[in-house]
N, C-alpha and C. Protein backbone atom coordinates (compact mmCIF):
# COMPACT_ATOMS: atom_id res chain seq x y z
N UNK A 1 -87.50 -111.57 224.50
CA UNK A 1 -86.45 -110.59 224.36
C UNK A 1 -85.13 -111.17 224.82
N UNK A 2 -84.07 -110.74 224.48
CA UNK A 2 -83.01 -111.37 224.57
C UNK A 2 -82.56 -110.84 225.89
N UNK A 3 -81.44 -111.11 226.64
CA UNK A 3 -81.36 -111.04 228.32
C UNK A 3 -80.75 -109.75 228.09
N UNK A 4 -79.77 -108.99 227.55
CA UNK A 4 -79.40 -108.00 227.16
C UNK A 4 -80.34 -106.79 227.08
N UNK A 5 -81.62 -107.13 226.74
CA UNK A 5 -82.62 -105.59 226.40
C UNK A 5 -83.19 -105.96 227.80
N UNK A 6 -83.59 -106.70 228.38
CA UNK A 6 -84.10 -107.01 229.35
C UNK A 6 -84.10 -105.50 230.79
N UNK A 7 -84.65 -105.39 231.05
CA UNK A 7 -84.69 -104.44 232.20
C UNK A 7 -85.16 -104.67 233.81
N UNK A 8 -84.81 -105.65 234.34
CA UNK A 8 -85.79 -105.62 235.14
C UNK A 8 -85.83 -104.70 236.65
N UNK A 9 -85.19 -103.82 236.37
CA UNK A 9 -85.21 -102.59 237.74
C UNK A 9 -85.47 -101.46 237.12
N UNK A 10 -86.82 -101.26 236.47
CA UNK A 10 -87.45 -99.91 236.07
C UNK A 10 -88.27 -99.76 236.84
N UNK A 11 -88.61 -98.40 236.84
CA UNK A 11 -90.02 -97.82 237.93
C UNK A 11 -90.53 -97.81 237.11
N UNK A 12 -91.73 -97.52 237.89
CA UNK A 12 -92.98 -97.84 237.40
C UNK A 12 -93.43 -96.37 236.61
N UNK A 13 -92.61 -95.57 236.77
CA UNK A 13 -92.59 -93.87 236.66
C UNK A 13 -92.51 -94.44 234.49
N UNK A 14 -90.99 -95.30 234.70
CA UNK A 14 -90.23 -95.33 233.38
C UNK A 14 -91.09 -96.32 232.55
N UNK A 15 -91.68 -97.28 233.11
CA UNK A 15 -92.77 -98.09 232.39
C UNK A 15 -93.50 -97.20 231.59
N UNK A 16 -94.38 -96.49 232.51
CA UNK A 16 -95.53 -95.84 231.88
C UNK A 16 -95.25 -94.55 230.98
N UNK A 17 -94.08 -94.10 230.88
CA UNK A 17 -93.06 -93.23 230.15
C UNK A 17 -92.81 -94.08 229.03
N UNK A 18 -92.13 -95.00 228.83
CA UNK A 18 -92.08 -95.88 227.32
C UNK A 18 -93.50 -96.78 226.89
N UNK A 19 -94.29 -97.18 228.21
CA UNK A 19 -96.00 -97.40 227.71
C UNK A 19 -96.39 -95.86 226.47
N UNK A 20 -96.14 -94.58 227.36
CA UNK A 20 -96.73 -93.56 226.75
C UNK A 20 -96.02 -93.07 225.28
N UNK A 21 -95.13 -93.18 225.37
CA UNK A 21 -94.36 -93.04 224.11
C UNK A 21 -94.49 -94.03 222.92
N UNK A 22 -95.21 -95.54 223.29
CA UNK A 22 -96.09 -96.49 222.38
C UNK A 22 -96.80 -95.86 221.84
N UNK A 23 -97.67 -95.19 222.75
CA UNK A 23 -99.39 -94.43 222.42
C UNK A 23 -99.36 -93.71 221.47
N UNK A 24 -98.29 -93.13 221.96
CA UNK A 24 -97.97 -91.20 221.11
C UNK A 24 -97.55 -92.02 219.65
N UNK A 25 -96.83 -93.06 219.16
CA UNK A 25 -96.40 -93.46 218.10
C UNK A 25 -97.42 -93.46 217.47
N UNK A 26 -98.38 -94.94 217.77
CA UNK A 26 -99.58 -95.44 217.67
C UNK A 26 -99.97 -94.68 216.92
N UNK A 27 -100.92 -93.67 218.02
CA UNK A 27 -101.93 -92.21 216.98
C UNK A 27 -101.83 -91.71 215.73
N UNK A 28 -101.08 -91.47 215.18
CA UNK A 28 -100.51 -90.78 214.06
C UNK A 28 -100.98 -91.82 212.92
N UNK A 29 -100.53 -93.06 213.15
CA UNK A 29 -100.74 -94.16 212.45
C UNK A 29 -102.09 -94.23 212.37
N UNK A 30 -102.95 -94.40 213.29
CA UNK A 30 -104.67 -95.04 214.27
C UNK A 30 -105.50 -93.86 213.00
N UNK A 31 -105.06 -92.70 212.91
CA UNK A 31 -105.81 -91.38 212.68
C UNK A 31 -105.52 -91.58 211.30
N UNK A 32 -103.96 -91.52 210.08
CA UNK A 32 -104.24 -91.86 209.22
C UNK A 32 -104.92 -93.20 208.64
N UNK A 33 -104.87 -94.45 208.66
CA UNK A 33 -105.77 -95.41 208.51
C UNK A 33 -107.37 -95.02 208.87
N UNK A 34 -107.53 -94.33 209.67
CA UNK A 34 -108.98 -93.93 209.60
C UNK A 34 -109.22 -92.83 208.73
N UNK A 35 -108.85 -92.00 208.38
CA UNK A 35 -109.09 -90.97 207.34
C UNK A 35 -109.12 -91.50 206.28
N UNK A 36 -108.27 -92.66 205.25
CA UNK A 36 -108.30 -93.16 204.32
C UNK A 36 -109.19 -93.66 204.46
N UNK A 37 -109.25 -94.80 205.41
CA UNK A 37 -110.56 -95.81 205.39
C UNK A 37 -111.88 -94.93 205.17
N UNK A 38 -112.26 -94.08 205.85
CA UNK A 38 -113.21 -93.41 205.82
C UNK A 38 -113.29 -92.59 204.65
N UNK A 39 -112.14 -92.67 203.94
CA UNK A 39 -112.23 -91.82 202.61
C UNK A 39 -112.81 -92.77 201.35
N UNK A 40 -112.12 -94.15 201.18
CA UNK A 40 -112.50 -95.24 200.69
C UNK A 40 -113.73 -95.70 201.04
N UNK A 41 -114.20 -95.60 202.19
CA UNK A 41 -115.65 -96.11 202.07
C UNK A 41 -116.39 -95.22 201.42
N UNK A 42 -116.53 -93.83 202.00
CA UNK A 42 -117.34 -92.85 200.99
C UNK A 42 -117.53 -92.67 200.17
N UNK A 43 -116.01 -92.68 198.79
CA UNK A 43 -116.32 -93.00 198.01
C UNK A 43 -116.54 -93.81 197.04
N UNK A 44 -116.21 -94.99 197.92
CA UNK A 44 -116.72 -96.21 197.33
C UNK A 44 -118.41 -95.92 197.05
N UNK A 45 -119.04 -96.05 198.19
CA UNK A 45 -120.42 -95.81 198.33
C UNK A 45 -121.09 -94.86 197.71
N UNK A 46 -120.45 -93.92 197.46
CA UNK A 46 -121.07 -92.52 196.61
C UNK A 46 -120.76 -93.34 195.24
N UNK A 47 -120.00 -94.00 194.54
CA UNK A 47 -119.61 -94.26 192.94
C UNK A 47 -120.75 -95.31 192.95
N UNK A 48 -120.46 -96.25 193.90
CA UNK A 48 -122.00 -97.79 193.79
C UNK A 48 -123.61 -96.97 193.89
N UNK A 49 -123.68 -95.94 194.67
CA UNK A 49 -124.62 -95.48 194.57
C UNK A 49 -125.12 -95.16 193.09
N UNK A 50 -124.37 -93.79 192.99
CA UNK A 50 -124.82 -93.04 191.58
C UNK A 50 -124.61 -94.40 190.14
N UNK A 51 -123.27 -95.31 190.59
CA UNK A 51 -123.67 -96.78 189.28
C UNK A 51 -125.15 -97.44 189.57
N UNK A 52 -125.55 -97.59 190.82
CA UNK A 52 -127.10 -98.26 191.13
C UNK A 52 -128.12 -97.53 190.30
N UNK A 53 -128.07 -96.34 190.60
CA UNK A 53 -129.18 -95.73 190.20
C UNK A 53 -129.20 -95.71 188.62
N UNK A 54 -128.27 -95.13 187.68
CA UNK A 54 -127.94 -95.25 186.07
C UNK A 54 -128.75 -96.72 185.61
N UNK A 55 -128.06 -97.58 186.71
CA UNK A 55 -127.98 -98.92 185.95
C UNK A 55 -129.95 -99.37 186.23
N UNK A 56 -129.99 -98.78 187.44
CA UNK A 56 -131.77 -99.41 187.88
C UNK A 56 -132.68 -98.56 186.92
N UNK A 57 -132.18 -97.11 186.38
CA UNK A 57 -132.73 -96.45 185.25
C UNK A 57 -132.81 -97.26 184.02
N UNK A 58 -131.98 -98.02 183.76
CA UNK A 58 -131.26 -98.40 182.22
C UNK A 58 -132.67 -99.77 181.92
N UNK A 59 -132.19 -100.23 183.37
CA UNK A 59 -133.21 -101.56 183.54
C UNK A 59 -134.63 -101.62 183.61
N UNK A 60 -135.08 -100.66 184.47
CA UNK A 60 -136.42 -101.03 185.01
C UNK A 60 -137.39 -99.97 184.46
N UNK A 61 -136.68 -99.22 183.97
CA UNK A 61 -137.65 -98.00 182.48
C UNK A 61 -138.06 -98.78 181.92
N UNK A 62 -136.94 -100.04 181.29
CA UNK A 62 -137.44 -100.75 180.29
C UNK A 62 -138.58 -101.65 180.40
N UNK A 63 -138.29 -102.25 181.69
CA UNK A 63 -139.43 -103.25 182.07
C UNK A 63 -140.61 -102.98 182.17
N UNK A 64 -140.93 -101.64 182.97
CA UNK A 64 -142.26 -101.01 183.26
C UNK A 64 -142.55 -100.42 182.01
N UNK A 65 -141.78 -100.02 180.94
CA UNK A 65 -142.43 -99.79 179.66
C UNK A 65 -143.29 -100.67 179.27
N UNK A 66 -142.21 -102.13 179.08
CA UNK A 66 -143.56 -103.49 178.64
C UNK A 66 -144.34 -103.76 179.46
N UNK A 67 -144.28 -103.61 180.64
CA UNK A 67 -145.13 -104.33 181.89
C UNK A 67 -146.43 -103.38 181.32
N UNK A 68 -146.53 -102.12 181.16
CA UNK A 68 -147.53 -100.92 181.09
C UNK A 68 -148.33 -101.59 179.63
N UNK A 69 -147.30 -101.57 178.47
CA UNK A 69 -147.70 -101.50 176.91
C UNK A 69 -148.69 -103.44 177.10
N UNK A 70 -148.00 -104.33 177.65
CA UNK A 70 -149.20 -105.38 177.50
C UNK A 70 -150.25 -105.25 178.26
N UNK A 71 -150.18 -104.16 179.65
CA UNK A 71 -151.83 -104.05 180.47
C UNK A 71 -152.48 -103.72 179.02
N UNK A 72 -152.34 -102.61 178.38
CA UNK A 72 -152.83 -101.90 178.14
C UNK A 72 -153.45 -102.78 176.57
N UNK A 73 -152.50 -103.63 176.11
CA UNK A 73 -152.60 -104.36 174.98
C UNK A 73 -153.63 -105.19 175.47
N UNK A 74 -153.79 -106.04 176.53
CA UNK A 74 -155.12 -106.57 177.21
C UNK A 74 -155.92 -105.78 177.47
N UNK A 75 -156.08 -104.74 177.74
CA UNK A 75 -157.33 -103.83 177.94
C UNK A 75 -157.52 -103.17 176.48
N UNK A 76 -157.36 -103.07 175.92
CA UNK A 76 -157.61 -103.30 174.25
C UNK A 76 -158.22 -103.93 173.60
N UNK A 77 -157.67 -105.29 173.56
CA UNK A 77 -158.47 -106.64 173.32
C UNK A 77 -159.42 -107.45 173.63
């Protein structure tokens, strides 16, 4: 800091008075970033979810169709 902002005869009263007035800024900030974040993860996770499931439908119907139709083509034959 430049010698000008400099303070060095504050109490300790006025420290923790401009410490607290950091805090109080802080929060507002701390609380939105967590609401978004927490909004973005959710629904991130809810869209990958419900895409997982469509897509593991799309896929693995298909597979266990053939996996089933050649048992069954060997137990035939």
């Amino acid at each position: 800091m430049p010698p000008w902002m400099q303070a060095e005869q504050i109490s300790f009263g006025e420290r923790m008075e401009i410490l607290s007035y950091k805090l109080i800024t802080y929060v507002p900030v701390m609380v939105t970033f967590g609401v978004f974040g927490f909004l973005f993860c959710y629904y991130s996770y809810v869209s990958k979810l419900e895409y997982l499931v469509v897509i593991n439908r799309l896929l693995f119907s298909s597979f266990y169709t053939q996996q089933l139709s050649e048992i069954f083509m060997e137990l035939l034959v």
